[in-house]
Protein backbone atom coordinates (compact mmCIF):
# COMPACT_ATOMS: atom_id res chain seq x y z
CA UNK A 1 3.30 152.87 67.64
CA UNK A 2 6.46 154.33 69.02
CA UNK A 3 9.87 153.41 66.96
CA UNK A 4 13.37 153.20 68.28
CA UNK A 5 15.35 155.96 67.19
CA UNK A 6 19.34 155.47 67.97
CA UNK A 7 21.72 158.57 68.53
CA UNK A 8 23.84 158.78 65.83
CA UNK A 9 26.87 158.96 68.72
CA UNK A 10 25.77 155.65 69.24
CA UNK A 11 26.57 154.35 66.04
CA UNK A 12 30.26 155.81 65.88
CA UNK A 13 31.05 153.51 69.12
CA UNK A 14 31.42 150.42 66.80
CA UNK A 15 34.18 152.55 65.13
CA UNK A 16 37.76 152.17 66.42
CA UNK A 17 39.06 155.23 67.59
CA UNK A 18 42.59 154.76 66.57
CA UNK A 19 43.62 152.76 63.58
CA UNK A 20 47.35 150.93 63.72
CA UNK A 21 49.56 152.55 61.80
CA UNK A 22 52.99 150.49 59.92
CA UNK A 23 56.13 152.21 61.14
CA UNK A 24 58.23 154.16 58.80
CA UNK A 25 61.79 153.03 59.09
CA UNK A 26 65.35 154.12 58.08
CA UNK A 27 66.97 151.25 55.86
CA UNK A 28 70.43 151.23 54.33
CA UNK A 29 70.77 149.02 51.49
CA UNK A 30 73.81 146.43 51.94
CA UNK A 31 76.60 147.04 49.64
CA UNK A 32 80.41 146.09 49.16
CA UNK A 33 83.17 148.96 49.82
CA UNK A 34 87.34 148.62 51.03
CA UNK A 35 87.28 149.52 54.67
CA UNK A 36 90.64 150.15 56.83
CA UNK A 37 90.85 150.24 60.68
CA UNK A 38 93.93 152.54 61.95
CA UNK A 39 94.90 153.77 65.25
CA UNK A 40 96.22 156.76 65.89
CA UNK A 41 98.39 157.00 69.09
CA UNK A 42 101.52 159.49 70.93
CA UNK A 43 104.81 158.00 69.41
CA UNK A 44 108.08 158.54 70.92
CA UNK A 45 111.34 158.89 70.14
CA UNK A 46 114.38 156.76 71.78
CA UNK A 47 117.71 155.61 70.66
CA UNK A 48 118.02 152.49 69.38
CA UNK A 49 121.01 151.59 71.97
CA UNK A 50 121.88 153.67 74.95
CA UNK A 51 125.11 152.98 76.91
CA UNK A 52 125.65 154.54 80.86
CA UNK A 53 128.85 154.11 81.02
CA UNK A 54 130.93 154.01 84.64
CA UNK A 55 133.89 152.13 86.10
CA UNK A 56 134.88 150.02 88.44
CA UNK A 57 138.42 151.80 89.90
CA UNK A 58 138.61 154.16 92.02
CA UNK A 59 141.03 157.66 90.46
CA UNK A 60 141.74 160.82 89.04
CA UNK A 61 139.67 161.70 85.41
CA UNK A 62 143.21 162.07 83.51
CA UNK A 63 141.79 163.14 80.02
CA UNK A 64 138.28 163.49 78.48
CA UNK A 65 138.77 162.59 75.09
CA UNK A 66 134.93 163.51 73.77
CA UNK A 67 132.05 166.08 75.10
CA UNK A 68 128.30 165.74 74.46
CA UNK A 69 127.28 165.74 70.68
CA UNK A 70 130.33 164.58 69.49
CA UNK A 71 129.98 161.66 67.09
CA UNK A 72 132.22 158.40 68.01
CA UNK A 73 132.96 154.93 67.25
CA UNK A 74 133.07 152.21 68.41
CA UNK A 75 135.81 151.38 70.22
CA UNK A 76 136.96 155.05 70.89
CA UNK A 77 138.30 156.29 74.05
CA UNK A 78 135.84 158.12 75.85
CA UNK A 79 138.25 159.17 78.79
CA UNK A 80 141.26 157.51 80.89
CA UNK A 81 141.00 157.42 85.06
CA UNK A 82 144.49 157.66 86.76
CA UNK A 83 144.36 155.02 88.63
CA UNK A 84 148.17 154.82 90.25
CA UNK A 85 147.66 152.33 93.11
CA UNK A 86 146.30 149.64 90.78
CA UNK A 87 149.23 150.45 88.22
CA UNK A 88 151.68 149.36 91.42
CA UNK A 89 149.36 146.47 92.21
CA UNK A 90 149.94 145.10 88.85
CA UNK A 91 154.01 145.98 88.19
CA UNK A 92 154.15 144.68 92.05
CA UNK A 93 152.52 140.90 91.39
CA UNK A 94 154.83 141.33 88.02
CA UNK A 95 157.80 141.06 89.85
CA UNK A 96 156.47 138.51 92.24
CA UNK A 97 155.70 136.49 89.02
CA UNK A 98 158.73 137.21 87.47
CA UNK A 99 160.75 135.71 90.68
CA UNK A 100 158.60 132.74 90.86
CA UNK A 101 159.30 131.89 87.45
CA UNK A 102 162.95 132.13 87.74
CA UNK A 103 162.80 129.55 90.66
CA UNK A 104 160.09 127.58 88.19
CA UNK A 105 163.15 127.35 85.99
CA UNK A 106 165.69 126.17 89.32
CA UNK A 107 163.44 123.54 90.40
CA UNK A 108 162.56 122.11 86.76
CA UNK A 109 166.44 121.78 86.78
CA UNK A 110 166.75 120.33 90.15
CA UNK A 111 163.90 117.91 89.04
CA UNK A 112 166.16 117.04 85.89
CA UNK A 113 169.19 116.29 87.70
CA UNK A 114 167.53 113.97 90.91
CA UNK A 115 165.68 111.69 88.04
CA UNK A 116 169.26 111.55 85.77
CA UNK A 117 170.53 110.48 89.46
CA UNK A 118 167.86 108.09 90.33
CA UNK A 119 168.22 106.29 86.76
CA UNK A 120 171.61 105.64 87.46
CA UNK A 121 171.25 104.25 90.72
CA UNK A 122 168.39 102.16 89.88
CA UNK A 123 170.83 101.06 87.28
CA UNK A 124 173.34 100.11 89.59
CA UNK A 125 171.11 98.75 92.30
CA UNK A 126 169.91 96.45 89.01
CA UNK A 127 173.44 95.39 88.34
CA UNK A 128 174.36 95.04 92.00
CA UNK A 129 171.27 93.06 92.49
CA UNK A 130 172.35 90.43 89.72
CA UNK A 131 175.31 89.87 90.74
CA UNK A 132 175.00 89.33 94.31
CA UNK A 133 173.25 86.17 93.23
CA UNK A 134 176.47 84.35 92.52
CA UNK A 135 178.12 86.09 95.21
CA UNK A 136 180.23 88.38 93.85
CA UNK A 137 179.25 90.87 95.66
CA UNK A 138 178.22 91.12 99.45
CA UNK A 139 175.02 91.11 100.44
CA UNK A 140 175.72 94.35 102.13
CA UNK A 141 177.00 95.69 98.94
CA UNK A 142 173.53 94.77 97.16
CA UNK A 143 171.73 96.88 100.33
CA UNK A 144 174.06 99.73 100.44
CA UNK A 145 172.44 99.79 96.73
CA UNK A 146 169.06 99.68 97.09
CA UNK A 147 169.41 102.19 99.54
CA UNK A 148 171.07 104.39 97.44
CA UNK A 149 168.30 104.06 94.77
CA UNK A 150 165.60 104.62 97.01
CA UNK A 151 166.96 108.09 98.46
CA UNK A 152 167.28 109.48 95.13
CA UNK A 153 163.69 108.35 94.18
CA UNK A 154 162.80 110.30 97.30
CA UNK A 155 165.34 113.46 95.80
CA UNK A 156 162.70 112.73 92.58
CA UNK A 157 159.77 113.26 94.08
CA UNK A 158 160.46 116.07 96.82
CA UNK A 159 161.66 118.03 93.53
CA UNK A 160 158.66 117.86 91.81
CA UNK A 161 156.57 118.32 94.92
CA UNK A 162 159.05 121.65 95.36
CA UNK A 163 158.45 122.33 91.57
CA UNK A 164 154.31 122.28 91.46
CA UNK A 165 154.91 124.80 94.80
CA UNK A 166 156.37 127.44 92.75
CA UNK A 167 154.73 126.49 89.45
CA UNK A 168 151.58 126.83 91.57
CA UNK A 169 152.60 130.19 93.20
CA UNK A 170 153.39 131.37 89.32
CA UNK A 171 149.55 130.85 88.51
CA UNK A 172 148.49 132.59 91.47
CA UNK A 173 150.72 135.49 90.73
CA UNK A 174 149.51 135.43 86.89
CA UNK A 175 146.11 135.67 88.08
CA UNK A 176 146.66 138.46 90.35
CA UNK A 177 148.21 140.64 87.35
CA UNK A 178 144.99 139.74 85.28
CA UNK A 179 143.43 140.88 87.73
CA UNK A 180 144.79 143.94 88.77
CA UNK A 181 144.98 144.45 84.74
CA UNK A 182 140.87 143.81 84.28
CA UNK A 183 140.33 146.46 86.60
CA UNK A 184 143.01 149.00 84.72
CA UNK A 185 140.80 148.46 81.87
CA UNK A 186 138.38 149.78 83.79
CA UNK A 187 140.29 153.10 84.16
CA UNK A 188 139.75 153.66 80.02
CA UNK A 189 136.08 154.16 79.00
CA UNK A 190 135.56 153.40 75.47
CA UNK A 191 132.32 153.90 73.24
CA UNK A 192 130.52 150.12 73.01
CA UNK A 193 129.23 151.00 69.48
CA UNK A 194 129.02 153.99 66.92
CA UNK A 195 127.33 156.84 68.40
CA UNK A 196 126.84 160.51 69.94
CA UNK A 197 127.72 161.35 72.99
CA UNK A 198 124.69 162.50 74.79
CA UNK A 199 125.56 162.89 79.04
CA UNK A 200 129.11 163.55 80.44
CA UNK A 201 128.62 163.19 83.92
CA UNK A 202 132.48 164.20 85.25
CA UNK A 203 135.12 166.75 84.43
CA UNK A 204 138.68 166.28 84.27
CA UNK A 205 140.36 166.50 87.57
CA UNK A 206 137.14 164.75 88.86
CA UNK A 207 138.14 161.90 91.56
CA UNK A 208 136.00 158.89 91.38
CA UNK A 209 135.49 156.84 93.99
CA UNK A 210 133.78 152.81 93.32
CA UNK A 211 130.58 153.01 94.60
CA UNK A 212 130.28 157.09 94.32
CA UNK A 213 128.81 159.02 91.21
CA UNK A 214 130.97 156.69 88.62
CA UNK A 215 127.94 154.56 86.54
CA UNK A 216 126.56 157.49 84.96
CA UNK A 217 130.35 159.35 83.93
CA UNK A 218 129.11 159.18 80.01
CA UNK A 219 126.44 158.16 77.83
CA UNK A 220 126.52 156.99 74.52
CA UNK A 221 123.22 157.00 72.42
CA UNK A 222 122.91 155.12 69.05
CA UNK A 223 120.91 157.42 67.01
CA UNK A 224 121.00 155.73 63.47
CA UNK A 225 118.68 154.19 62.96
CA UNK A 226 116.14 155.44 66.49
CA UNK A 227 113.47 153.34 67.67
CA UNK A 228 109.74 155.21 67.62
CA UNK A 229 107.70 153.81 70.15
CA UNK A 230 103.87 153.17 70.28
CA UNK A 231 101.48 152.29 72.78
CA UNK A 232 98.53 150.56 71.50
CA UNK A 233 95.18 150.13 73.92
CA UNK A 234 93.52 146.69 74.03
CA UNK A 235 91.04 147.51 71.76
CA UNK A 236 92.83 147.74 68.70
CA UNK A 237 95.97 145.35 70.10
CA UNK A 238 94.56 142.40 68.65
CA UNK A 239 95.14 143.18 65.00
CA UNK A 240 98.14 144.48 65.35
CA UNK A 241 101.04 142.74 63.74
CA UNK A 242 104.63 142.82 62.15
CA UNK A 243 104.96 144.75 58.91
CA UNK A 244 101.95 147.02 59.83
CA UNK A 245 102.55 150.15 57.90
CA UNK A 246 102.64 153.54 59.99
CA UNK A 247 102.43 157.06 59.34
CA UNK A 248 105.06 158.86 61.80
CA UNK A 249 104.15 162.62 62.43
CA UNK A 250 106.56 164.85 65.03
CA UNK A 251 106.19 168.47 65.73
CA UNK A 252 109.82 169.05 65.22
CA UNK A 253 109.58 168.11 62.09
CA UNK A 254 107.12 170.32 60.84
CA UNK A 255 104.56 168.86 57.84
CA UNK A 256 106.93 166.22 56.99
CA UNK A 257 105.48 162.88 57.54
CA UNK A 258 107.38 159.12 57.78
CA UNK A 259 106.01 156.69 56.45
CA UNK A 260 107.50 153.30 58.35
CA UNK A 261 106.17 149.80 59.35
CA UNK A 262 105.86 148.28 62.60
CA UNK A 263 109.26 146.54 63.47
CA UNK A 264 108.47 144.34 66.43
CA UNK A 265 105.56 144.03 69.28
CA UNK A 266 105.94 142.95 73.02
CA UNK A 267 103.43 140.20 72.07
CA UNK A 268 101.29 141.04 75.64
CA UNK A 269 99.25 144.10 77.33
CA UNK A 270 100.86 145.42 79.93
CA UNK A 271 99.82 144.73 83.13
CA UNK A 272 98.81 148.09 84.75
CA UNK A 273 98.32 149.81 81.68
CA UNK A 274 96.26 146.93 79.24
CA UNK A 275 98.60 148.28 76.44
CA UNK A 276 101.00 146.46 74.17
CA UNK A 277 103.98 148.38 73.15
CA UNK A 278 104.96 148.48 69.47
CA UNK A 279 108.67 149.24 68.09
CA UNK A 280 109.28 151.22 64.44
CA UNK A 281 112.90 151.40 63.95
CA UNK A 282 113.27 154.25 61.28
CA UNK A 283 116.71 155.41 59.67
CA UNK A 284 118.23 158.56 60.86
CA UNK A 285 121.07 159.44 59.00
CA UNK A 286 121.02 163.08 59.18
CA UNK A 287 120.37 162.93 62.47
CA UNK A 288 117.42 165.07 62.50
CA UNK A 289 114.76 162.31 64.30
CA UNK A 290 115.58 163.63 68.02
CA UNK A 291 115.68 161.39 71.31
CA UNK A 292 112.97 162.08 73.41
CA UNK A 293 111.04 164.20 71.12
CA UNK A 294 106.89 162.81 71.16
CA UNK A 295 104.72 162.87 68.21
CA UNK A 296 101.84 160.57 66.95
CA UNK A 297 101.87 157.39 64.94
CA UNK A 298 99.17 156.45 62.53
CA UNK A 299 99.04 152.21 61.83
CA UNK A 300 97.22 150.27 59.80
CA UNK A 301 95.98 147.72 61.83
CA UNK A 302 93.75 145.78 58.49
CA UNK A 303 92.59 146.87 54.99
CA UNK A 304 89.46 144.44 53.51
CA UNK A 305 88.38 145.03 49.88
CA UNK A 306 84.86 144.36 48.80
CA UNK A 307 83.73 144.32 52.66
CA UNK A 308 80.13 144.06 53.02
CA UNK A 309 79.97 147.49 55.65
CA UNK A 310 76.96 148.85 57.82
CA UNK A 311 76.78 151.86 60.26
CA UNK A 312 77.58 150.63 63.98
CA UNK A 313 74.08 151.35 64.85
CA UNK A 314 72.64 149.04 62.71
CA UNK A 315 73.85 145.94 64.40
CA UNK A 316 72.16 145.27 67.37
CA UNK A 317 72.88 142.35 70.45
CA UNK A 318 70.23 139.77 71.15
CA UNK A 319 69.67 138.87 74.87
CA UNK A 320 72.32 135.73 74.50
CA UNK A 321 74.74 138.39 73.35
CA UNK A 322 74.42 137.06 69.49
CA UNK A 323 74.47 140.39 67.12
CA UNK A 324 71.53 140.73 64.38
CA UNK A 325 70.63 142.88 61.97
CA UNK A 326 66.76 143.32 60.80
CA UNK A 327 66.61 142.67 57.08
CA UNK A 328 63.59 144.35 55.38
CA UNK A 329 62.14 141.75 52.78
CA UNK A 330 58.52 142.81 51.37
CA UNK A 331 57.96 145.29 54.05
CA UNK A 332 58.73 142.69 56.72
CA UNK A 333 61.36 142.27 59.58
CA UNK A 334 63.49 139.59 59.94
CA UNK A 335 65.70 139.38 62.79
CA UNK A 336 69.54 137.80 61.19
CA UNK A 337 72.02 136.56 62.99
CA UNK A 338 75.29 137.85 61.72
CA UNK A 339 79.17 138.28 62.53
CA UNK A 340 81.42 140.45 62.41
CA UNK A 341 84.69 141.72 61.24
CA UNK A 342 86.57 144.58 61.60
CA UNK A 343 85.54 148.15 62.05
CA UNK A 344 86.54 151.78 60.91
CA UNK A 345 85.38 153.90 63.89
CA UNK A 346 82.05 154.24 61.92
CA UNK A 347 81.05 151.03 60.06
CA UNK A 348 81.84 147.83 61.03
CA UNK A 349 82.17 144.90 58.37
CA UNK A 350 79.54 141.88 58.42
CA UNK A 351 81.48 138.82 57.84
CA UNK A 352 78.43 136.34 57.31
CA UNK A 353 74.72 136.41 57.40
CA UNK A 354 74.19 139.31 54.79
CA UNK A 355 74.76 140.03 50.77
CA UNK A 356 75.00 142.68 48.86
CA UNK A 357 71.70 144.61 47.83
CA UNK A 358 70.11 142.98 51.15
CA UNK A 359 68.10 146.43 52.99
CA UNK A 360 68.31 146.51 56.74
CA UNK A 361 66.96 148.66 59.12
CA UNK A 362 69.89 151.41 60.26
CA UNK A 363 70.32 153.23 62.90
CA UNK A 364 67.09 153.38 65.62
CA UNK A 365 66.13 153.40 69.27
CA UNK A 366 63.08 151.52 68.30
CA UNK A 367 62.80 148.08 68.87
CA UNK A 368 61.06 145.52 66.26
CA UNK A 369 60.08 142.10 66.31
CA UNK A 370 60.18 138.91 63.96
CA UNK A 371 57.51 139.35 60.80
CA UNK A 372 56.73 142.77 62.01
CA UNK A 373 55.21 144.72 59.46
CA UNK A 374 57.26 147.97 58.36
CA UNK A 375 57.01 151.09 55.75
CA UNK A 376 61.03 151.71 54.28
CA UNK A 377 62.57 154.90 54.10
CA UNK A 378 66.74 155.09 52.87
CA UNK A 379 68.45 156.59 55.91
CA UNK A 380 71.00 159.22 55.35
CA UNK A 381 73.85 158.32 54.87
């Protein structure tokens, strides 16, 4: 009889070659920790109010009164223009106003006088009137009268018609010195608030013409307190607010740091740049924060205690854009919707969706899918 041997090679072809093998994956256990997002951007330093300073006359620079870095206040005369042609301007419609006034005073008189004239003769007209009723008098008598009464209500009114004339011309001579006046004050440049003087622009003996080199003759910078400004990308613009505290750094300064807070925000990105501009006013009275000088500004943008906190890496984006994390529960993945909070540059804070002590896979190019089976390994951390 012949029996049917098999090769043992045969046998090993019901064996699967390769057995699956569970993935070993990096997990981070969930866990509660404070977490603060900053931004750290270039300050700079401005004054809190800077004044250009020109004229509107057209002179001599009679007297410079203060040079660059000298400390004034407000109110103090910066320098005087010589400015003679509006000085005879002014003393001329003076006179004019003068005269006009003194023949105000004529025809107010003359105005007097025809009304104490036409009350008498309306008086007598009146009388006359009466008693040409019963004949008295002549008819013509009673005319002659009337006539008389009506001429000097005439002599009334032409005097005050002659007396608005010159009371008129008085105004428009009184406005001319004003005006002539308004631009002498021109000719004196004086500081608009308490300050240094940081640009003179002329010299004395300099002649300034209106139009020509006179809106830049001085500047006056208010340096206490100065104005730190910072720009802050659109990133990180959203939580900034009012009352943010910041950590001011300049070079000039050496290793001294200022600490500050956020004064004021322009609310909006810029349009060109995406950037909203923030404003730390900081006092200055030693004068030692300089105008123009740059540094960097450090602001707390938000501070959460007891934030539930994961590496970036371990949240991922679903294809509708949702984020997830995969939450390890007896060696099996579970894909969790979650949100999210703010972030640190490193970690970013899960908001809902996770509690503490839950593990989650961290940081991995892999991909994984609902109930997959998985082997845990803590991640570094």
């Amino acid at each position: 009889m012949t029996r049917l041997r098999f090769a043992p090679f045969l046998a090993l072809a019901f064996i699967p070659l390769f057995a699956e093998e569970t993935p070993v994956v990096p997990t981070i256990t969930v866990a509660s920790s404070n977490v603060v997002r900053t931004t750290t951007q270039p300050a700079e330093i401005i004054p809190h109010f800077e004044a250009r300073l020109g004229t509107k006359v057209s002179g001599t620079v009679k007297k410079l009164h203060f040079d660059i870095g000298d400390l004034v206040k407000k109110g103090d005369v910066l320098l005087e223009i010589d400015a003679p042609e509006l000085i005879k301007a002014r003393d001329a419609y003076a006179a004019v106003a003068d005269a006009e006034r003194a023949n105000l005073a004529e025809t107010e008189a003359d105005v007097s006088a025809m009304q104490a004239n036409a009350d008498a003769t309306e008086s007598e007209y009146k009388r006359m009137a009466e008693v040409a009723k019963s004949g008295v008098v002549s008819p013509k008598a009673r005319d002659e009268a009337e006539q008389r009464f009506k001429s000097a209500v005439a002599g009334v009114q032409k005097a005050k018609a002659q007396f608005a004339s010159v009371n008129a011309a008085v105004r428009v001579a009184e406005a001319r010195i004003a005006e002539a006046q308004a631009l002498l004050d021109y000719a004196t440049l004086q500081a608009p608030f308490d300050g240094v003087v940081t640009h003179r622009g002329v010299d004395e003996g300099d002649f300034i013409t209106v139009g020509e080199n006179n809106t830049d003759m001085m500047t006056v910078s208010q340096m206490n307190p100065v104005r730190v400004i910072v720009h802050v990308p659109e990133t990180d613009a959203r939580f900034l607010t009012k009352g943010d505290a910041a950590n001011l750094s300049f070079s000039h300064l050496g290793q001294a740091n200022i600490e500050a807070k956020v004064t004021r925000t322009s609310g909006r990105l810029d349009a060109h740049t995406r950037v909203m501009t923030a404003e730390i006013e900081v006092p200055n009275p030693d004068m030692k924060l300089l105008a123009g000088a740059f540094g960097s500004a450090t602001i707390t943008l938000a501070e959460v205690k007891d934030a539930l906190m994961l590496p970036q890496g371990a949240i991922r984006v679903d294809e509708k854009g949702g984020t997830t994390a995969l939450v390890v529960k007896g060696g099996t993945v579970a894909i969790t919707p979650v949100s999210i909070g703010i972030d640190d540059g490193v970690s970013i804070q899960v908001t809902s969706g996770l509690s503490a002590g839950d593990v989650v896979i961290g940081p991995t190019l892999e991909r994984f899918s609902e109930g997959q089976k998985v082997q845990t390994q803590a991640a570094a951390q």
